[in-house]
C-alpha atoms as a PDB file:
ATOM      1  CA  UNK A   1      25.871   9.499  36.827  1.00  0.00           C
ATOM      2  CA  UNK A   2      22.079   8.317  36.665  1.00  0.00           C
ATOM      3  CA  UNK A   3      21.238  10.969  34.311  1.00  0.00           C
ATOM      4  CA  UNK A   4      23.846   9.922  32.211  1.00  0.00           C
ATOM      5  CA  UNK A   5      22.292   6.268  32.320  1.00  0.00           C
ATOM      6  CA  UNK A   6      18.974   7.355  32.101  1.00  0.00           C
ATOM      7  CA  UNK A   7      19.746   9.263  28.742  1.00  0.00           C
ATOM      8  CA  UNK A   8      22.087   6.800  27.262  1.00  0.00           C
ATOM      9  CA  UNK A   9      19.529   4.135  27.607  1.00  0.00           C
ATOM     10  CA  UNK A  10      16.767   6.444  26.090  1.00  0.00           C
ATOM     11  CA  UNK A  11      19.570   6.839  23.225  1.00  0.00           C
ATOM     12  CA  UNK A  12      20.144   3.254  22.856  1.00  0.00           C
ATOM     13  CA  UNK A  13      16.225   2.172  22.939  1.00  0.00           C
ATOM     14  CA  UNK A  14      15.164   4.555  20.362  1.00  0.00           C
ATOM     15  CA  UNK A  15      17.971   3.876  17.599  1.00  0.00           C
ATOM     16  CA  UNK A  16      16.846  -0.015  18.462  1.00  0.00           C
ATOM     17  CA  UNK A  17      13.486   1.096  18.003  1.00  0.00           C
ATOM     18  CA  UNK A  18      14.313   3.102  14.837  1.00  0.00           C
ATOM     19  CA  UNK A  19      16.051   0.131  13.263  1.00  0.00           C
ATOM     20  CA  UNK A  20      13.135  -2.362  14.379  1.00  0.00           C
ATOM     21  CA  UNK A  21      11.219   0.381  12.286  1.00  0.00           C
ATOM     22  CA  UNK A  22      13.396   0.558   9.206  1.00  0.00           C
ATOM     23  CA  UNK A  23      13.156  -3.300   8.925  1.00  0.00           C
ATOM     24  CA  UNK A  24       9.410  -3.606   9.122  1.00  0.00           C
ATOM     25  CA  UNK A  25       8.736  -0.757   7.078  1.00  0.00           C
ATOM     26  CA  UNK A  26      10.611  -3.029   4.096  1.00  0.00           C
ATOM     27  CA  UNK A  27       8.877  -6.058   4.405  1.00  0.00           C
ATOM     28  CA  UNK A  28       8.309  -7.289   1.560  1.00  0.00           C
ATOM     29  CA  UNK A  29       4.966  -6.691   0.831  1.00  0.00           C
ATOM     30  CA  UNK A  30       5.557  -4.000  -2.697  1.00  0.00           C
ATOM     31  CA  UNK A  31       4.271  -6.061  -5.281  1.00  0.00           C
ATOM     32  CA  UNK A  32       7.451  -7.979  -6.752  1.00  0.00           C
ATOM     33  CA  UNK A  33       9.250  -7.238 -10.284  1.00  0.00           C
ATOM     34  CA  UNK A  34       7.288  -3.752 -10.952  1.00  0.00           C
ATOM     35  CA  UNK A  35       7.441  -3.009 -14.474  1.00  0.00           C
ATOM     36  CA  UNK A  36       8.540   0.343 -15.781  1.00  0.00           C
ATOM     37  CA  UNK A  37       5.568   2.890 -15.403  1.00  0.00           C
ATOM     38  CA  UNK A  38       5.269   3.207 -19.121  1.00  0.00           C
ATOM     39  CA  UNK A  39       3.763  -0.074 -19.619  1.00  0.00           C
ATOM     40  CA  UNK A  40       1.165   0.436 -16.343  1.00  0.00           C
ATOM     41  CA  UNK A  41      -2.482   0.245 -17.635  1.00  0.00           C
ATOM     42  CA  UNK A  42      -3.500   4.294 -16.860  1.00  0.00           C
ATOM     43  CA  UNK A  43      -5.867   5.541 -14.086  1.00  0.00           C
ATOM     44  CA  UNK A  44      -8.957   6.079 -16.427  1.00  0.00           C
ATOM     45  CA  UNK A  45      -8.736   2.702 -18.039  1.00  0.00           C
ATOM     46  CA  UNK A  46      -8.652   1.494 -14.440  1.00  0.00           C
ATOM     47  CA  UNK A  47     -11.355   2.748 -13.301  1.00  0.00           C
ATOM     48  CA  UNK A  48     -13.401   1.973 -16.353  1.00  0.00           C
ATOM     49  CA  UNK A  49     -12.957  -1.423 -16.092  1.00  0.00           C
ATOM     50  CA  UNK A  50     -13.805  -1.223 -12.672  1.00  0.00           C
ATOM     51  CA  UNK A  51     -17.327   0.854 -13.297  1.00  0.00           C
ATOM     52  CA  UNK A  52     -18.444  -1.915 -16.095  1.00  0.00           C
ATOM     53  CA  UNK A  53     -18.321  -4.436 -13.341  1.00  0.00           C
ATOM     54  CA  UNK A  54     -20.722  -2.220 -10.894  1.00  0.00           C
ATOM     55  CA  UNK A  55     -18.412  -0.273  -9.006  1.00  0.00           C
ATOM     56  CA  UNK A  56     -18.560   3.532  -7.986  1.00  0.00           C
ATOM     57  CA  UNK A  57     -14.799   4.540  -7.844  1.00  0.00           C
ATOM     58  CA  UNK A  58     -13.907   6.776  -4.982  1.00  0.00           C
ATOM     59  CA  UNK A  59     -10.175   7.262  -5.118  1.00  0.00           C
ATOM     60  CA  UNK A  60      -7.204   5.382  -7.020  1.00  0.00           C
ATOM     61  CA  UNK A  61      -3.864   5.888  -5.714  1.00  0.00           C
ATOM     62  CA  UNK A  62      -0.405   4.114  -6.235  1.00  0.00           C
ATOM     63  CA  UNK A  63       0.612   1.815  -3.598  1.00  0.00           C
ATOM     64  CA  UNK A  64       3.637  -0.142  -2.896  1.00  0.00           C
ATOM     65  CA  UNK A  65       3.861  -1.008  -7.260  1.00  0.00           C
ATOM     66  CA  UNK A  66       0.348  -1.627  -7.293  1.00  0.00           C
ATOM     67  CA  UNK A  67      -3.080   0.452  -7.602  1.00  0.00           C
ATOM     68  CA  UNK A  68      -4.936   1.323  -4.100  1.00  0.00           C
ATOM     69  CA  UNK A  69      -8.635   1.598  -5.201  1.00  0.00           C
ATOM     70  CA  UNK A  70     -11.136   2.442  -2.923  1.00  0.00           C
ATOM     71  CA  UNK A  71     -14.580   1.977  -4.008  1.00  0.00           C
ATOM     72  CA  UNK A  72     -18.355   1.919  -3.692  1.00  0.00           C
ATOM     73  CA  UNK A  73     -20.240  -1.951  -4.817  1.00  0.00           C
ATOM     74  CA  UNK A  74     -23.551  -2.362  -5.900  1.00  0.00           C
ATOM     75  CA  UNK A  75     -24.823  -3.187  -1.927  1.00  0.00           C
ATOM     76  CA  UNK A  76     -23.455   0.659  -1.568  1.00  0.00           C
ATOM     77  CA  UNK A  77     -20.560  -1.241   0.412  1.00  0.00           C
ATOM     78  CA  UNK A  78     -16.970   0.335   0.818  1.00  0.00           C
ATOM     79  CA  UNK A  79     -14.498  -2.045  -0.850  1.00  0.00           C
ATOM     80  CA  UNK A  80     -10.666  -1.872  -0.878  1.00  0.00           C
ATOM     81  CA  UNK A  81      -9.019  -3.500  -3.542  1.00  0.00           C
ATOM     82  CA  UNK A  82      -5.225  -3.699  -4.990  1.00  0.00           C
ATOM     83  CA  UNK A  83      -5.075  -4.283  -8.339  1.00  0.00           C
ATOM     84  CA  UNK A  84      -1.732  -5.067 -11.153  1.00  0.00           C
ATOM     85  CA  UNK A  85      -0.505  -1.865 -12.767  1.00  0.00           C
ATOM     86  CA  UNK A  86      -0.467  -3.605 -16.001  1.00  0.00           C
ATOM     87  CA  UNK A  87      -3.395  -5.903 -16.126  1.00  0.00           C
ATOM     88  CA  UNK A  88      -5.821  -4.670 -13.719  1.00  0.00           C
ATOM     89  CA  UNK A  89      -6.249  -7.796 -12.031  1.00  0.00           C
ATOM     90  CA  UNK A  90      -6.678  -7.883  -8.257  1.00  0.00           C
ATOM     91  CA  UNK A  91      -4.176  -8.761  -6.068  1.00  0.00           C
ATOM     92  CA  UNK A  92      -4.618 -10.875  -2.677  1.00  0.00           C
ATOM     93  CA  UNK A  93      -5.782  -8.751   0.242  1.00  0.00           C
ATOM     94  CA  UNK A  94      -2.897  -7.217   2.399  1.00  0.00           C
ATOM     95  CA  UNK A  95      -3.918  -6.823   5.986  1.00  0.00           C
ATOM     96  CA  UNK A  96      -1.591  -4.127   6.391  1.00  0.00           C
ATOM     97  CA  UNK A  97      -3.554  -0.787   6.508  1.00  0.00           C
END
């Protein structure tokens, strides 16, 4: 009878776990009213833009509807930046990683 207790409360903790999980995992934070991936400004233009203003680009990846860039400044500090898919603009910081 404890077994069964033990194991149905294991059960019920990790689907409330699981669904805690679900829910945080869509909070909210993907950049809002993506446009269609045709009209995104590409990698290369990117990341020339972001080399005439002093950066050394280490890796661009898509994040969330927006561009993940991590890069070298002109101190030779690693930056983080997120960045509109169309314009290239930054975004605010996310303090989610």
């Amino acid at each position: 009878m404890k077994r069964i207790l033990i194991v149905t409360a294991a059960l019920a903790t990790g689907a409330g776990l699981f669904a805690i999980g679900a829910q945080a995992s869509d909070d909210g934070r993907q950049l809002t009213n993506v446009p269609p991936r045709a009209e995104w400004m590409s990698i290369a233009d990117l990341s020339a833009k972001l080399e005439a203003q002093g950066y050394k680009i280490r890796e661009i990846e898509v994040e969330r509807g927006a561009y993940d860039v991590e890069m070298i400044d002109a101190n030779g500090m690693k930056v983080e930046g997120y960045f509109h898919p169309v314009t290239g603009e930054p975004l605010p910081y996310r303090d989610d990683d």
